[in-house]
C-alpha atoms as a PDB file:
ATOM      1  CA  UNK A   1     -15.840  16.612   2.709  1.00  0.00           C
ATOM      2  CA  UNK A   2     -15.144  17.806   6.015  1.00  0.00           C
ATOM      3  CA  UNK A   3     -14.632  21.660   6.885  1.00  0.00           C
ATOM      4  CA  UNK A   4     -10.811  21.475   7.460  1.00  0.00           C
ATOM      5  CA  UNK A   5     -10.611  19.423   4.113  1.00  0.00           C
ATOM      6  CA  UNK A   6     -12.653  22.301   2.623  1.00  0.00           C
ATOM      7  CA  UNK A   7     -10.148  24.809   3.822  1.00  0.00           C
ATOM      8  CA  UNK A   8      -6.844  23.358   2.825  1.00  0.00           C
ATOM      9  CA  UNK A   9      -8.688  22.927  -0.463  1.00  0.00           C
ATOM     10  CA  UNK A  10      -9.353  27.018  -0.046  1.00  0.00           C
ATOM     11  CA  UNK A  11      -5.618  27.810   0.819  1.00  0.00           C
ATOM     12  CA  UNK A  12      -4.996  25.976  -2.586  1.00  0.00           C
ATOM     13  CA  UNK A  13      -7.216  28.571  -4.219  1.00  0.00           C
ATOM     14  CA  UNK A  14     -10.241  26.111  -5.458  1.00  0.00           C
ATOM     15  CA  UNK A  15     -12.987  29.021  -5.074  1.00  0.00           C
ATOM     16  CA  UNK A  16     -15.574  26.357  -5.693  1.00  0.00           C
ATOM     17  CA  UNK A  17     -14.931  24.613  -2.098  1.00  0.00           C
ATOM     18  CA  UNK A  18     -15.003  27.916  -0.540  1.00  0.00           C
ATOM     19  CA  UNK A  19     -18.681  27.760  -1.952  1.00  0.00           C
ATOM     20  CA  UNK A  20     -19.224  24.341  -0.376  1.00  0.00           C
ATOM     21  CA  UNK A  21     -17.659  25.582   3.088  1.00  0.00           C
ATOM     22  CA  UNK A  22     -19.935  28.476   2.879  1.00  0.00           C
ATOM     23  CA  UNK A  23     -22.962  26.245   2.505  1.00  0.00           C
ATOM     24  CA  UNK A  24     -22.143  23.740   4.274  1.00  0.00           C
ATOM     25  CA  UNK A  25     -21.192  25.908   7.210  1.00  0.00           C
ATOM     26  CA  UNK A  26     -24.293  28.264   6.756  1.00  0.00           C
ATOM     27  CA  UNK A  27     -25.937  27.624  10.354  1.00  0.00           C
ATOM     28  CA  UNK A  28     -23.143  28.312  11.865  1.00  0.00           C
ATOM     29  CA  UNK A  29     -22.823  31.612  10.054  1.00  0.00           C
ATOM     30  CA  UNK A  30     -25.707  32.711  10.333  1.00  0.00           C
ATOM     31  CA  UNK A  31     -25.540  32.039  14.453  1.00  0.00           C
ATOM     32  CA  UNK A  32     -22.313  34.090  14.098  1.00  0.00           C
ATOM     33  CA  UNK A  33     -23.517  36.940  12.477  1.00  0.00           C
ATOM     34  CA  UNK A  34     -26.535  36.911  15.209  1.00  0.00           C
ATOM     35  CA  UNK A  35     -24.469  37.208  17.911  1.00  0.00           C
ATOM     36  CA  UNK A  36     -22.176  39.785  16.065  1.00  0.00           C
ATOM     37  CA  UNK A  37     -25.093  41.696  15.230  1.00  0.00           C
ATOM     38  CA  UNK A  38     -26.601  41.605  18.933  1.00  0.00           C
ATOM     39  CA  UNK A  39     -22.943  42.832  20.008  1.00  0.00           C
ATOM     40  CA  UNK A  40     -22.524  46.082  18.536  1.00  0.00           C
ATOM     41  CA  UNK A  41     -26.641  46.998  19.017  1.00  0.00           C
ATOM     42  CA  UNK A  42     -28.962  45.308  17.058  1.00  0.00           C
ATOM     43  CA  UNK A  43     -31.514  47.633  15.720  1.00  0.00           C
ATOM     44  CA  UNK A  44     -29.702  50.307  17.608  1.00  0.00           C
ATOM     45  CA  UNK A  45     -26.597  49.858  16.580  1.00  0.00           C
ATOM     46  CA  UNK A  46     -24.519  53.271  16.164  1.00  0.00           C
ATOM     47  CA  UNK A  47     -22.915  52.241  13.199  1.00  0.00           C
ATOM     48  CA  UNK A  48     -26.206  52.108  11.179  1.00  0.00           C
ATOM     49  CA  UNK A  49     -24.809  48.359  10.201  1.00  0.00           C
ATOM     50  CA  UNK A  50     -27.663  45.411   9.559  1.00  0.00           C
ATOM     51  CA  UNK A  51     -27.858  41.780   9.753  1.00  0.00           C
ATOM     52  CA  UNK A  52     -27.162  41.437   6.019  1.00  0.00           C
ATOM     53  CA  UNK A  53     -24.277  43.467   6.870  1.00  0.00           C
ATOM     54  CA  UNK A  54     -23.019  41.319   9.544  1.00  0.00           C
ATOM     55  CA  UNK A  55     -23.496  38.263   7.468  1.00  0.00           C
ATOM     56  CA  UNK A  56     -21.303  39.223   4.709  1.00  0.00           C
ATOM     57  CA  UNK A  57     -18.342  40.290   7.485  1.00  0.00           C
ATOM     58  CA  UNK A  58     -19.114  36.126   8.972  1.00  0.00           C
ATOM     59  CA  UNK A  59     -18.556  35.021   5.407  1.00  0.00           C
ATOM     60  CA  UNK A  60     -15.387  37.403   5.321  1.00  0.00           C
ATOM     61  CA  UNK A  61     -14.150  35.994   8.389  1.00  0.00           C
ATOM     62  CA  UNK A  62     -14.813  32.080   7.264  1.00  0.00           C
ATOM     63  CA  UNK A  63     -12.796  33.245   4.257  1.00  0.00           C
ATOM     64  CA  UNK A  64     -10.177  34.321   6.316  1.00  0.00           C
ATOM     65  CA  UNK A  65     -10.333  31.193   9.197  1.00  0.00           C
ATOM     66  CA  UNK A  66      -9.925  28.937   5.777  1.00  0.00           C
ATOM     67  CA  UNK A  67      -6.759  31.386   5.147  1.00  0.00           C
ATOM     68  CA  UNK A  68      -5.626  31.364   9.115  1.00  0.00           C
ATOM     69  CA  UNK A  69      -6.319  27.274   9.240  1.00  0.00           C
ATOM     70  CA  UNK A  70      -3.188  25.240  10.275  1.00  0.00           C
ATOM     71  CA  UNK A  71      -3.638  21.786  10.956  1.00  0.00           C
ATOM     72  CA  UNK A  72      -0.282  20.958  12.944  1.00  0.00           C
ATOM     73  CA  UNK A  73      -1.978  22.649  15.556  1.00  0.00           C
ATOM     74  CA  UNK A  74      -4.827  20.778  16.229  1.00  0.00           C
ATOM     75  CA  UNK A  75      -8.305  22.856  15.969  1.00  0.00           C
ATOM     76  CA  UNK A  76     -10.587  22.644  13.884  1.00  0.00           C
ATOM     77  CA  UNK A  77     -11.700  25.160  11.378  1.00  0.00           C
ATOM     78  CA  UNK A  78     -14.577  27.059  13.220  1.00  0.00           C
ATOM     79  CA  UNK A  79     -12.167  27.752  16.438  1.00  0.00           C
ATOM     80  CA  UNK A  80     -11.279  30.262  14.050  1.00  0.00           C
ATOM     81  CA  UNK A  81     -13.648  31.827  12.910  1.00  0.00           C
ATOM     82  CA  UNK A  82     -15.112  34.321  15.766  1.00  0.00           C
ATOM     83  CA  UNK A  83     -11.736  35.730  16.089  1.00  0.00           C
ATOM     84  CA  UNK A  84     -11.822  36.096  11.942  1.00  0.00           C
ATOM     85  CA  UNK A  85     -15.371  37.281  11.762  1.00  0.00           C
ATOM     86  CA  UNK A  86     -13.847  40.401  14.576  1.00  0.00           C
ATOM     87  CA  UNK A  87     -11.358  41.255  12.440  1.00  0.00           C
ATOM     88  CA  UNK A  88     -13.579  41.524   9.617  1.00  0.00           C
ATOM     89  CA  UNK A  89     -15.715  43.811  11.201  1.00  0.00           C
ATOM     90  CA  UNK A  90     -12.809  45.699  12.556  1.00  0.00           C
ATOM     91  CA  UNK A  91     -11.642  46.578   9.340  1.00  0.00           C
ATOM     92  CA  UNK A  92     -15.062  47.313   7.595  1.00  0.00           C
ATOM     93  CA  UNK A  93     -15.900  49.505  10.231  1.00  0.00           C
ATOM     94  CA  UNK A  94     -12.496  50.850  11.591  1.00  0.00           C
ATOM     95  CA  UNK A  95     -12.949  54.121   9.723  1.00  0.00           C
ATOM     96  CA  UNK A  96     -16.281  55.036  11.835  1.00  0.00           C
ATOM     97  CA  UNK A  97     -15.067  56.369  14.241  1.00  0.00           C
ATOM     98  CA  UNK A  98     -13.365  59.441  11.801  1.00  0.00           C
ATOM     99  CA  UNK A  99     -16.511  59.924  10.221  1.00  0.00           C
ATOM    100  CA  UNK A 100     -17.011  62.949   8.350  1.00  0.00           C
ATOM    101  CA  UNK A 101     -20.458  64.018  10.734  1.00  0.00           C
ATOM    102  CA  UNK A 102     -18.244  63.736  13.770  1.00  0.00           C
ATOM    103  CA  UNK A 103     -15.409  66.568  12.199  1.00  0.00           C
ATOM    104  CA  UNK A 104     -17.852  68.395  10.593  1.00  0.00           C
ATOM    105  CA  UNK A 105     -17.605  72.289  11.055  1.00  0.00           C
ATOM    106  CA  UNK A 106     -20.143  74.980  10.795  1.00  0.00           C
ATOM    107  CA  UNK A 107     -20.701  76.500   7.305  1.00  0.00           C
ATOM    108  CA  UNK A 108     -20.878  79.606   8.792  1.00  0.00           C
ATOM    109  CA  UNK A 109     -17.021  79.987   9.788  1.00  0.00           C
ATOM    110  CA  UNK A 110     -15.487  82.821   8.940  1.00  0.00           C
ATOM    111  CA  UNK A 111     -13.055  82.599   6.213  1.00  0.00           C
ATOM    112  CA  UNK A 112     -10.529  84.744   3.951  1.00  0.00           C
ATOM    113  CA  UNK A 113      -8.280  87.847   5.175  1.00  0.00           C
ATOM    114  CA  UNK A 114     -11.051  89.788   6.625  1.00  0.00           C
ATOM    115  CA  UNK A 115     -13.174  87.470   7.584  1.00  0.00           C
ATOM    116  CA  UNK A 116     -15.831  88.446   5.644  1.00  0.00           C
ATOM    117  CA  UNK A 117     -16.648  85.425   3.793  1.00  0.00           C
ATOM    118  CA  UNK A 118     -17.697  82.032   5.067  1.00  0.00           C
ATOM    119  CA  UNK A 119     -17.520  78.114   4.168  1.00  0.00           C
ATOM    120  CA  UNK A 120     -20.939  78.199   2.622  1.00  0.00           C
ATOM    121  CA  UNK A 121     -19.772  81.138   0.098  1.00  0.00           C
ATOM    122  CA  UNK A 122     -17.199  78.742  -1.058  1.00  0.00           C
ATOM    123  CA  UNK A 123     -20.027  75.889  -2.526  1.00  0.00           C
ATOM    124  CA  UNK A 124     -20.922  76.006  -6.090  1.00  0.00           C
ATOM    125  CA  UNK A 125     -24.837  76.019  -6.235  1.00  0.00           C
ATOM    126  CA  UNK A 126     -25.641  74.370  -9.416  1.00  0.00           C
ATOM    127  CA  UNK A 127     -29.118  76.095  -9.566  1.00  0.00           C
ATOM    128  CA  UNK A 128     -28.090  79.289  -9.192  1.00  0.00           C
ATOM    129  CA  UNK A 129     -25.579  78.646 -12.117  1.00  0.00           C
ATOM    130  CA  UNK A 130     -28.443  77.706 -14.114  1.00  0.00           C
ATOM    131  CA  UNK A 131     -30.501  79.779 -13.231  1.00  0.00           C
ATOM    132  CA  UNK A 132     -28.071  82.994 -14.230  1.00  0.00           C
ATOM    133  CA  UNK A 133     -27.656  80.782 -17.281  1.00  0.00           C
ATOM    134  CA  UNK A 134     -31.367  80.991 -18.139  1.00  0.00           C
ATOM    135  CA  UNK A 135     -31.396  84.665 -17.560  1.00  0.00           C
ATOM    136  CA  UNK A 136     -28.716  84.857 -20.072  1.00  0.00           C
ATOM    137  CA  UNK A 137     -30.527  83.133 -23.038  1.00  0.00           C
ATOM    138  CA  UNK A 138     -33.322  85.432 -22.139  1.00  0.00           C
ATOM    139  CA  UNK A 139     -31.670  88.170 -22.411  1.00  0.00           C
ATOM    140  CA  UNK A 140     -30.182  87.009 -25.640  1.00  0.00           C
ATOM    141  CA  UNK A 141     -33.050  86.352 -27.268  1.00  0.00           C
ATOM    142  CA  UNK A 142     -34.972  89.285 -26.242  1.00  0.00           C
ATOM    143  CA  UNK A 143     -31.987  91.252 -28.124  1.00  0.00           C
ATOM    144  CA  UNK A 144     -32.636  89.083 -30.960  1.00  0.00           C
ATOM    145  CA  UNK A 145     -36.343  89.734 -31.204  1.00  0.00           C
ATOM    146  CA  UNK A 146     -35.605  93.527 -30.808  1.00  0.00           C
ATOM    147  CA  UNK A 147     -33.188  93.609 -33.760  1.00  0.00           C
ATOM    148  CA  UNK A 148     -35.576  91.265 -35.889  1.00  0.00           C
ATOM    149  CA  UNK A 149     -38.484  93.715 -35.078  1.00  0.00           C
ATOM    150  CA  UNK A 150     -36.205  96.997 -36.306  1.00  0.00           C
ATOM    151  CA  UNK A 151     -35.155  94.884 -39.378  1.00  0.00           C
ATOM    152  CA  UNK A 152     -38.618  94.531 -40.298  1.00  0.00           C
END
């Protein structure tokens, strides 16, 4: 089957010729991804993002030329796809730019009426939770021993 026959099977939700597509259209993919890859860094990429990554967003975007395929107007099916694989990565990545490193704010801001806490007061150390809770049993059973020892 051809790739545009592949697609309007696709649109008609057969997830089996999506399959087909994929493998039959894996080269090309793969080329895709390359050159996707190669345009936001490479290695050095500041989005951390690797060539696995970028392959998965090529087969999101052949997913989505199959969706975007219409053939009253006369391309074929991979005319589509750069343009789908960009909007794939668009909207995996879209939220990097509002990552949480970039906004992040000292723990040491003042906080509270008088300013005399700060942000780091405010985060629960689970260590030092157990660790008073350890000091607790200790003390407990150091009480116990003591009234065992009078008792006897």
């Amino acid at each position: 089957m051809t790739n545009e026959e592949l697609a309007l099977q696709v649109q008609a939700e057969n997830p089996a010729a999506f399959d087909e597509l994929a493998q039959q259209s894996r080269r090309v993919i793969h080329r895709c991804a390359w050159r996707l890859w190669l345009t936001v860094g490479g290695d050095m990429n500041p989005l951390g993002a690797e060539y696995d990554d970028m392959a998965q967003i090529a087969l999101m975007g052949l997913y989505g030329a199959c969706l975007a395929y219409d053939p009253a107007k006369g391309f074929r099916l991979l005319s589509y796809l750069w343009r789908q694989m960009q909007t794939a990565f668009r909207d995996q990545y879209r939220d990097h730019r509002n990552d949480a490193l970039k906004e992040a704010v000292s723990g040491d801001v003042p906080i509270g009426e008088d300013n005399d806490a700060t942000r780091l007061d405010t985060i629960v150390d689970d260590s030092a939770a157990a660790a008073f809770e350890d000091s607790e049993d200790t003390d407990y059973w150091q009480q116990v021993r003591g009234v065992i020892g009078e008792a006897l």
